[in-house]
Protein backbone atom coordinates (compact mmCIF):
# COMPACT_ATOMS: atom_id res chain seq x y z
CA UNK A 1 110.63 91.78 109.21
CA UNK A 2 111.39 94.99 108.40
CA UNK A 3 109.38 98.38 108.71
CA UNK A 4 110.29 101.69 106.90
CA UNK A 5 107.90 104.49 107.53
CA UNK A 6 107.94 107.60 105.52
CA UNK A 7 107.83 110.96 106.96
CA UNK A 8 104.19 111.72 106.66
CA UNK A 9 103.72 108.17 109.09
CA UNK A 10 106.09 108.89 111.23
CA UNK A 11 104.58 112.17 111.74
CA UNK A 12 100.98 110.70 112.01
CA UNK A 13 101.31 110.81 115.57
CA UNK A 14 101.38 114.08 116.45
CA UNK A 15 98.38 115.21 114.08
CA UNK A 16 94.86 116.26 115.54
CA UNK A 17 92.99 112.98 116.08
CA UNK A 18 90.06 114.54 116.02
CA UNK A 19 89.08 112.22 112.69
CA UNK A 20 88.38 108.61 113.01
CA UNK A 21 90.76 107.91 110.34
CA UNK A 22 93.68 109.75 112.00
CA UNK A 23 93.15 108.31 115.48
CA UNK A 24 93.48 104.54 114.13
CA UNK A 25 96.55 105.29 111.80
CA UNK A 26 97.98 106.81 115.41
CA UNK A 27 97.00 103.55 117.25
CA UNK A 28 98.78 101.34 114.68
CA UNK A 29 101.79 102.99 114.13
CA UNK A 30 102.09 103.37 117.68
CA UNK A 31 101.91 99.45 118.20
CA UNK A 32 104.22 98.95 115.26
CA UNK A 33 106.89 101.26 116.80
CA UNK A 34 106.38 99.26 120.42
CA UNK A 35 106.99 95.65 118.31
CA UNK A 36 109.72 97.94 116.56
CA UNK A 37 111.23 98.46 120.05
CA UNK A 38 110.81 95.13 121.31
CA UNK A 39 112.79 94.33 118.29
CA UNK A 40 109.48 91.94 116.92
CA UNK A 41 110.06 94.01 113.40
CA UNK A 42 113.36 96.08 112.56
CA UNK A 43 112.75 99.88 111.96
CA UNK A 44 114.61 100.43 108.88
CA UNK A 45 115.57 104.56 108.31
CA UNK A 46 117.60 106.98 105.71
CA UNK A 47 119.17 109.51 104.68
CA UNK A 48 116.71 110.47 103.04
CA UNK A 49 114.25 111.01 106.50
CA UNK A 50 117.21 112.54 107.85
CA UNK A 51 116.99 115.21 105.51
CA UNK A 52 112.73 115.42 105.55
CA UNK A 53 112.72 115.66 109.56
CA UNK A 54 115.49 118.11 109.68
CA UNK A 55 112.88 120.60 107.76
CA UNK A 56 110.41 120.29 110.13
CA UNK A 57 109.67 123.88 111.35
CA UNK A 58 107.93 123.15 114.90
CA UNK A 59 111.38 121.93 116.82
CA UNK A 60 108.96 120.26 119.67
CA UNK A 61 107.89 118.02 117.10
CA UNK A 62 110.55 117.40 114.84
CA UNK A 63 112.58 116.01 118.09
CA UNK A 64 109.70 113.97 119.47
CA UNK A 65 109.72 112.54 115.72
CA UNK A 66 113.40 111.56 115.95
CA UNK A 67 112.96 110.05 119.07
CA UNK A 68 110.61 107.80 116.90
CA UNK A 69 113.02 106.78 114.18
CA UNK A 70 115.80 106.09 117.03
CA UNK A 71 114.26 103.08 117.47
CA UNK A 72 115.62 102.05 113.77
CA UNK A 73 118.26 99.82 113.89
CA UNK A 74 119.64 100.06 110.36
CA UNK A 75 120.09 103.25 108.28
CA UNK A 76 120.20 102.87 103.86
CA UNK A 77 122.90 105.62 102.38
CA UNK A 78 121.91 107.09 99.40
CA UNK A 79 124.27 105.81 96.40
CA UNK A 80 123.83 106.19 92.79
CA UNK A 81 121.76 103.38 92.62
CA UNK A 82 118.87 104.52 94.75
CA UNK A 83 118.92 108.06 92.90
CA UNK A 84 118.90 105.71 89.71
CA UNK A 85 116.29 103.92 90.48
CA UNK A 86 114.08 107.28 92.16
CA UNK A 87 115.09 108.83 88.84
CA UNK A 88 113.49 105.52 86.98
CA UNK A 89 110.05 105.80 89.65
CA UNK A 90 109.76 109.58 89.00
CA UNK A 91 109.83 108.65 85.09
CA UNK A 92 106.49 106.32 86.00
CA UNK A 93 104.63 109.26 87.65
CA UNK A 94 105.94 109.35 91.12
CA UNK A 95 106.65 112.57 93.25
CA UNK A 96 110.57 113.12 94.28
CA UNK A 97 110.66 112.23 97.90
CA UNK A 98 108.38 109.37 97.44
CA UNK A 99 110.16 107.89 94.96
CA UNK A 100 113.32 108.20 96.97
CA UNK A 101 111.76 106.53 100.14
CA UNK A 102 110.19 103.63 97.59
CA UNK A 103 114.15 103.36 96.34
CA UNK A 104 115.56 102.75 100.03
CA UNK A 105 113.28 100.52 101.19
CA UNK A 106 113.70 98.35 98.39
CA UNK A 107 117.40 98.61 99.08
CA UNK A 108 116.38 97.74 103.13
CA UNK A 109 114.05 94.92 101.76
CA UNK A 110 111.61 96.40 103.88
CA UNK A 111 107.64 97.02 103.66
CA UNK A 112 107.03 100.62 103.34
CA UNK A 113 104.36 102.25 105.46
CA UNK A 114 102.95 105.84 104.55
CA UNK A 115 99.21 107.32 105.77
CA UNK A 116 99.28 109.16 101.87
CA UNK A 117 96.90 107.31 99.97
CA UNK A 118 98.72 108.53 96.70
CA UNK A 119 101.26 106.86 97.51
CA UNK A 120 99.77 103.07 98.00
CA UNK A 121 97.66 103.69 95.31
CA UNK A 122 100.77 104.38 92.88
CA UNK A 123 102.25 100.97 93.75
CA UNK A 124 98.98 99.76 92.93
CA UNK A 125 99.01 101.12 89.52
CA UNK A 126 102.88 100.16 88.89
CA UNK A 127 103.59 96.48 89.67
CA UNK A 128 107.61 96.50 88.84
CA UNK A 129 107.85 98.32 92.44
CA UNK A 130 109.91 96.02 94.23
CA UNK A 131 108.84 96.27 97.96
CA UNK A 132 105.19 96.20 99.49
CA UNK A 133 103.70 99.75 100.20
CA UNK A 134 100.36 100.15 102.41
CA UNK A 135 98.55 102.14 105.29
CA UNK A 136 99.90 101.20 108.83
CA UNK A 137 96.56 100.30 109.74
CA UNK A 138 95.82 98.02 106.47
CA UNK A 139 99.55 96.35 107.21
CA UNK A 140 98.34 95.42 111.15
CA UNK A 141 95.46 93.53 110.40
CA UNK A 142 96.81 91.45 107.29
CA UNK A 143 99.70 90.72 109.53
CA UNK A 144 97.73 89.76 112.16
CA UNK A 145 95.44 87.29 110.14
């Protein structure tokens, strides 16, 4: 199976847990990456988090966030198909970068995990997105049933 994780859950990690919420996202995504590593799911990266995690001001944690997405094994390019079809998601409502992340994993075929509720909820509201988008901690326990 394959995982792709945008750049706000990749970066889950390293926010303050003082909030409930935050500290289970932290716990699942950290036991995704381990299955990740263990090669149980397939960490699936871009260009396009490339680009995000080179912006990251605070160079502590933009390394210790690469260090994350090493564990990917496969990489999507950006073509003029995936700005096509972010070009097609922005026309339904969707911000930029998400709709570029939503474009490469359904390039990756891969289930795309975020900790932005906007986010899930837009694939909610717009069925013709092509690849499965939820919270890392939501994902865990279905796939665990």
């Amino acid at each position: 199976m394959k995982i792709y994780m945008d750049v706000c859950c990749l970066c889950r990690p390293f926010d303050d847990q003082a909030m409930g919420r935050i500290r289970l996202e932290v716990t699942a995504i950290q036991e995704i990456i381990r299955c990740c590593a263990i090669k149980e799911f397939t960490l699936v990266t871009s260009e396009a988090i490339t680009e995000e995690l080179s912006q990251i001001p605070d160079i502590r944690k933009r390394l210790r966030v690469e260090k994350i997405v090493s564990v990917a094994k496969e990489q999507v390019l950006i073509d003029d198909a995936i700005i096509s079809r972010m070009k097609e998601l922005i026309a339904l409502g969707g911000d930029a970068m998400d709709s570029l992340h939503i474009a490469c994993a359904e390039r990756a075929g891969a289930i795309l995990l975020t900790t932005d509720d906007g986010l899930v909820t837009f694939f909610k509201l717009h069925q013709n997105i092509q690849v499965h988008i939820e919270n890392p901690v939501t994902w865990l326990k279905e796939e665990n049933r």
